[in-house]
N, C-alpha and C. Protein backbone atom coordinates (compact mmCIF):
# COMPACT_ATOMS: atom_id res chain seq x y z
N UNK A 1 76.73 84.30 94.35
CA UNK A 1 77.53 83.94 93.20
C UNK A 1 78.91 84.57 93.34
N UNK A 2 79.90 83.77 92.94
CA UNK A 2 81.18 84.35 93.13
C UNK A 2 81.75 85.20 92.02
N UNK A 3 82.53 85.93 92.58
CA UNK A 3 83.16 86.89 91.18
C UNK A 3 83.99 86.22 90.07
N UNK A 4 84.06 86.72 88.89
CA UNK A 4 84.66 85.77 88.10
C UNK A 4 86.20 86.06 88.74
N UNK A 5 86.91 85.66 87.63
CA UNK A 5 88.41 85.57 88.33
C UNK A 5 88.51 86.85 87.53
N UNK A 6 89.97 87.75 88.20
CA UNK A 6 90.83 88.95 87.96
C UNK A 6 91.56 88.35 86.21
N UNK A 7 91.31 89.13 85.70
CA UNK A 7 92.25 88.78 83.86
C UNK A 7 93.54 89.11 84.49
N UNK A 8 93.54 90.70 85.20
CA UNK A 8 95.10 91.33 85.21
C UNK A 8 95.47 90.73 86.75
N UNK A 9 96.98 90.44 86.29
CA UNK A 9 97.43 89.90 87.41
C UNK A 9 97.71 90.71 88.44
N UNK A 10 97.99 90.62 89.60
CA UNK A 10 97.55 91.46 91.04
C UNK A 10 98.84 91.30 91.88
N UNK A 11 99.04 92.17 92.42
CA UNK A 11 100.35 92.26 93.30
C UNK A 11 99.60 92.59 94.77
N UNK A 12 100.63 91.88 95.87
CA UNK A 12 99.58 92.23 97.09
C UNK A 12 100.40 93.64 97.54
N UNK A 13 99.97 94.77 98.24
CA UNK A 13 101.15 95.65 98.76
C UNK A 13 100.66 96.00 100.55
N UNK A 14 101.30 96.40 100.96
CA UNK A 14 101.08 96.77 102.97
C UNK A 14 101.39 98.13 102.78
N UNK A 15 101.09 98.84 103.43
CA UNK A 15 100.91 100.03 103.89
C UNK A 15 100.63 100.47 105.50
N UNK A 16 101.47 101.70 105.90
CA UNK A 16 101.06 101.45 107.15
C UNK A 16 101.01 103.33 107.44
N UNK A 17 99.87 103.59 108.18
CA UNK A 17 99.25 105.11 108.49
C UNK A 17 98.98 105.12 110.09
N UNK A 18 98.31 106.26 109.96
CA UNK A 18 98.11 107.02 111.00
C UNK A 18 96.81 106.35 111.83
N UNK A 19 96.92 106.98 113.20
CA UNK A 19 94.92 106.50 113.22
C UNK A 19 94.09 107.33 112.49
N UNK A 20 94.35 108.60 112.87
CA UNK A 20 93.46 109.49 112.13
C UNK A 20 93.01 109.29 110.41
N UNK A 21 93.77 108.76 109.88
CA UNK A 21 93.50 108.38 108.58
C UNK A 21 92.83 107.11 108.38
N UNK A 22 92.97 106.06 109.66
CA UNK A 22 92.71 105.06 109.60
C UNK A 22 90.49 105.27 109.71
N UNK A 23 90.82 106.33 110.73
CA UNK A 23 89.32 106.51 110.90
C UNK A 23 88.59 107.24 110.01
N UNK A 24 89.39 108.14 108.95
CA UNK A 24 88.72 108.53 107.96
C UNK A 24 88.34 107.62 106.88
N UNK A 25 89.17 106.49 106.50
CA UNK A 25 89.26 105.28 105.88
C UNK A 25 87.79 104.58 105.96
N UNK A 26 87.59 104.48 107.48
CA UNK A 26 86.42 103.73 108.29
C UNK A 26 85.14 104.25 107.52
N UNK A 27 85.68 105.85 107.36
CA UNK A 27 84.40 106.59 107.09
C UNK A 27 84.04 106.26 105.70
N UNK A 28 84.72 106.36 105.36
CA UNK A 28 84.60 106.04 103.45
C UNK A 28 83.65 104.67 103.59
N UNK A 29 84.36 103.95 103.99
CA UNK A 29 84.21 102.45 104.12
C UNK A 29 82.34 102.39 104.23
N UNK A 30 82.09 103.30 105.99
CA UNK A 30 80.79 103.04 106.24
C UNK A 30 79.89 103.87 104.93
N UNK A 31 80.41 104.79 103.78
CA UNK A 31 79.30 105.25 103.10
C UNK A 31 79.03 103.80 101.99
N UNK A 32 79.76 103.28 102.09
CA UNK A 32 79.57 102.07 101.34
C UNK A 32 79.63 102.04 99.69
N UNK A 33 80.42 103.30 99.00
CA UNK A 33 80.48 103.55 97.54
C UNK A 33 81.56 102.73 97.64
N UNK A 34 82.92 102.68 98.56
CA UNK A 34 84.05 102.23 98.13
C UNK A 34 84.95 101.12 98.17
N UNK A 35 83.74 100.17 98.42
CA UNK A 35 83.61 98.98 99.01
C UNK A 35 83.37 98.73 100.63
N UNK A 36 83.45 97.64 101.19
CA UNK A 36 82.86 97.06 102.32
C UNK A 36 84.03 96.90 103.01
N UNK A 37 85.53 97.18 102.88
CA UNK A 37 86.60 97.05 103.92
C UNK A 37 87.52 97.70 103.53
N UNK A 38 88.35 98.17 104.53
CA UNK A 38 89.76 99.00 103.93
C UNK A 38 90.31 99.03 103.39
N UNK A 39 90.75 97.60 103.17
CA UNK A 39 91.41 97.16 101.99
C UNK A 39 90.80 97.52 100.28
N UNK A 40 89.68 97.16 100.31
CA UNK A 40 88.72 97.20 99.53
C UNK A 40 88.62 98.91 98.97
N UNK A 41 88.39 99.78 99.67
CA UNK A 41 88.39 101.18 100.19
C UNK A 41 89.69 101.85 99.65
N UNK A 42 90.90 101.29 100.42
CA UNK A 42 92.51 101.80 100.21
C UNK A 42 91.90 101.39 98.14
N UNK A 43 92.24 100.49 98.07
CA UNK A 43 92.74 100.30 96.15
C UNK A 43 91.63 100.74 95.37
N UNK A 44 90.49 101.23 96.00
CA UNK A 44 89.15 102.04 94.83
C UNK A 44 89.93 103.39 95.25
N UNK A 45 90.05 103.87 96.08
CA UNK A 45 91.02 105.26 96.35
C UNK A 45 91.84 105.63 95.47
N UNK A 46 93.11 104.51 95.87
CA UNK A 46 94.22 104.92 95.05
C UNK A 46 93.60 104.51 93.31
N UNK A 47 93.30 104.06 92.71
CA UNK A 47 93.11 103.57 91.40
C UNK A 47 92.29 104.90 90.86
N UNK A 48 91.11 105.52 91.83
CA UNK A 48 90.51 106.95 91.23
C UNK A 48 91.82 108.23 91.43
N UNK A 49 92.49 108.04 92.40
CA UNK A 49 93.47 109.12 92.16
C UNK A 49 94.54 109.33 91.12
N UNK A 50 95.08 107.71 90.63
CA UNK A 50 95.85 107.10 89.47
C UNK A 50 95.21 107.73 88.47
N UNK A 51 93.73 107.63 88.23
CA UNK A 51 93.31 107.80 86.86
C UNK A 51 92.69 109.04 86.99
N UNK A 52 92.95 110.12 88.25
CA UNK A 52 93.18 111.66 87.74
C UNK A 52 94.35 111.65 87.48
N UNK A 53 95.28 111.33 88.00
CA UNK A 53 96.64 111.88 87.32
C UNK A 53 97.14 112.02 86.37
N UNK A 54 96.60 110.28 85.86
CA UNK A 54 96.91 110.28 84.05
C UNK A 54 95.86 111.23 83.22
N UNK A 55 94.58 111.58 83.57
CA UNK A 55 93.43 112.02 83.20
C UNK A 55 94.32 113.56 82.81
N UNK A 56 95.00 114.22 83.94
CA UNK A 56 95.39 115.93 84.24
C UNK A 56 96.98 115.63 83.35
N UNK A 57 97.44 114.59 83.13
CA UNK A 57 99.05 114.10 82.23
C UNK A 57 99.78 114.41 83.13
N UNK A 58 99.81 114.63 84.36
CA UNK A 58 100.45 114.18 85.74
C UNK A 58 101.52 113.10 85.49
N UNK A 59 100.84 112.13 85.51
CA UNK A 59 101.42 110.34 84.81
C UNK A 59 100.94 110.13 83.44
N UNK A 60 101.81 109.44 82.68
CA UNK A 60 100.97 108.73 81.62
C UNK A 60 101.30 107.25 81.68
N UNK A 61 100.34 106.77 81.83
CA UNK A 61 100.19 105.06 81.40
C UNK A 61 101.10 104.70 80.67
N UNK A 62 101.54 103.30 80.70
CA UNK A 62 102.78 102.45 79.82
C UNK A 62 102.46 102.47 78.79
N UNK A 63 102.70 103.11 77.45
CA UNK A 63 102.78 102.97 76.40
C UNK A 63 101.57 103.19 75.52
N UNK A 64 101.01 104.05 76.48
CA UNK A 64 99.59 104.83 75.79
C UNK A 64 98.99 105.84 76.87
N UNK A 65 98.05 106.77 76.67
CA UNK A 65 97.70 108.00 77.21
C UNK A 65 95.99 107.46 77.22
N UNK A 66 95.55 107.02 78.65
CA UNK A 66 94.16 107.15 78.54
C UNK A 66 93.26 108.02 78.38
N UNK A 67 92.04 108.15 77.63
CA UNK A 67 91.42 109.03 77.34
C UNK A 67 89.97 108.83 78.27
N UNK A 68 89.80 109.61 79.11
CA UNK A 68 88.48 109.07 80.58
C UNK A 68 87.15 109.71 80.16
């Protein structure tokens, strides 16, 4: 069954690293919590590090303060 569709609209972005990071990436990847590809892997990453930041008031969100 396919996923429903995304509500929030999505921006694509590139990024470009190291190997060594690339193979730690791999590693994440093979425990299989953070999805099934790098890509997949890279944006569950960054999105849990986003929402410590706002979590610690590091960042705060556009026009409101999430509460986690």
């Amino acid at each position: 069954m396919a996923r429903p569709k995304n509500k929030v609209v999505t921006e694509q972005i590139t990024i470009s690293t190291n190997t060594v990071l690339c193979a730690d990436l791999d590693k994440v990847v093979q425990t299989g919590y953070y999805g099934n590809t790098r890509p997949e892997a890279a944006e569950r990453l960054i999105t849990e590090a986003i929402r410590h930041l706002i979590h610690e008031g590091t960042i705060l969100q556009k026009d409101k303060i999430i509460k986690l």
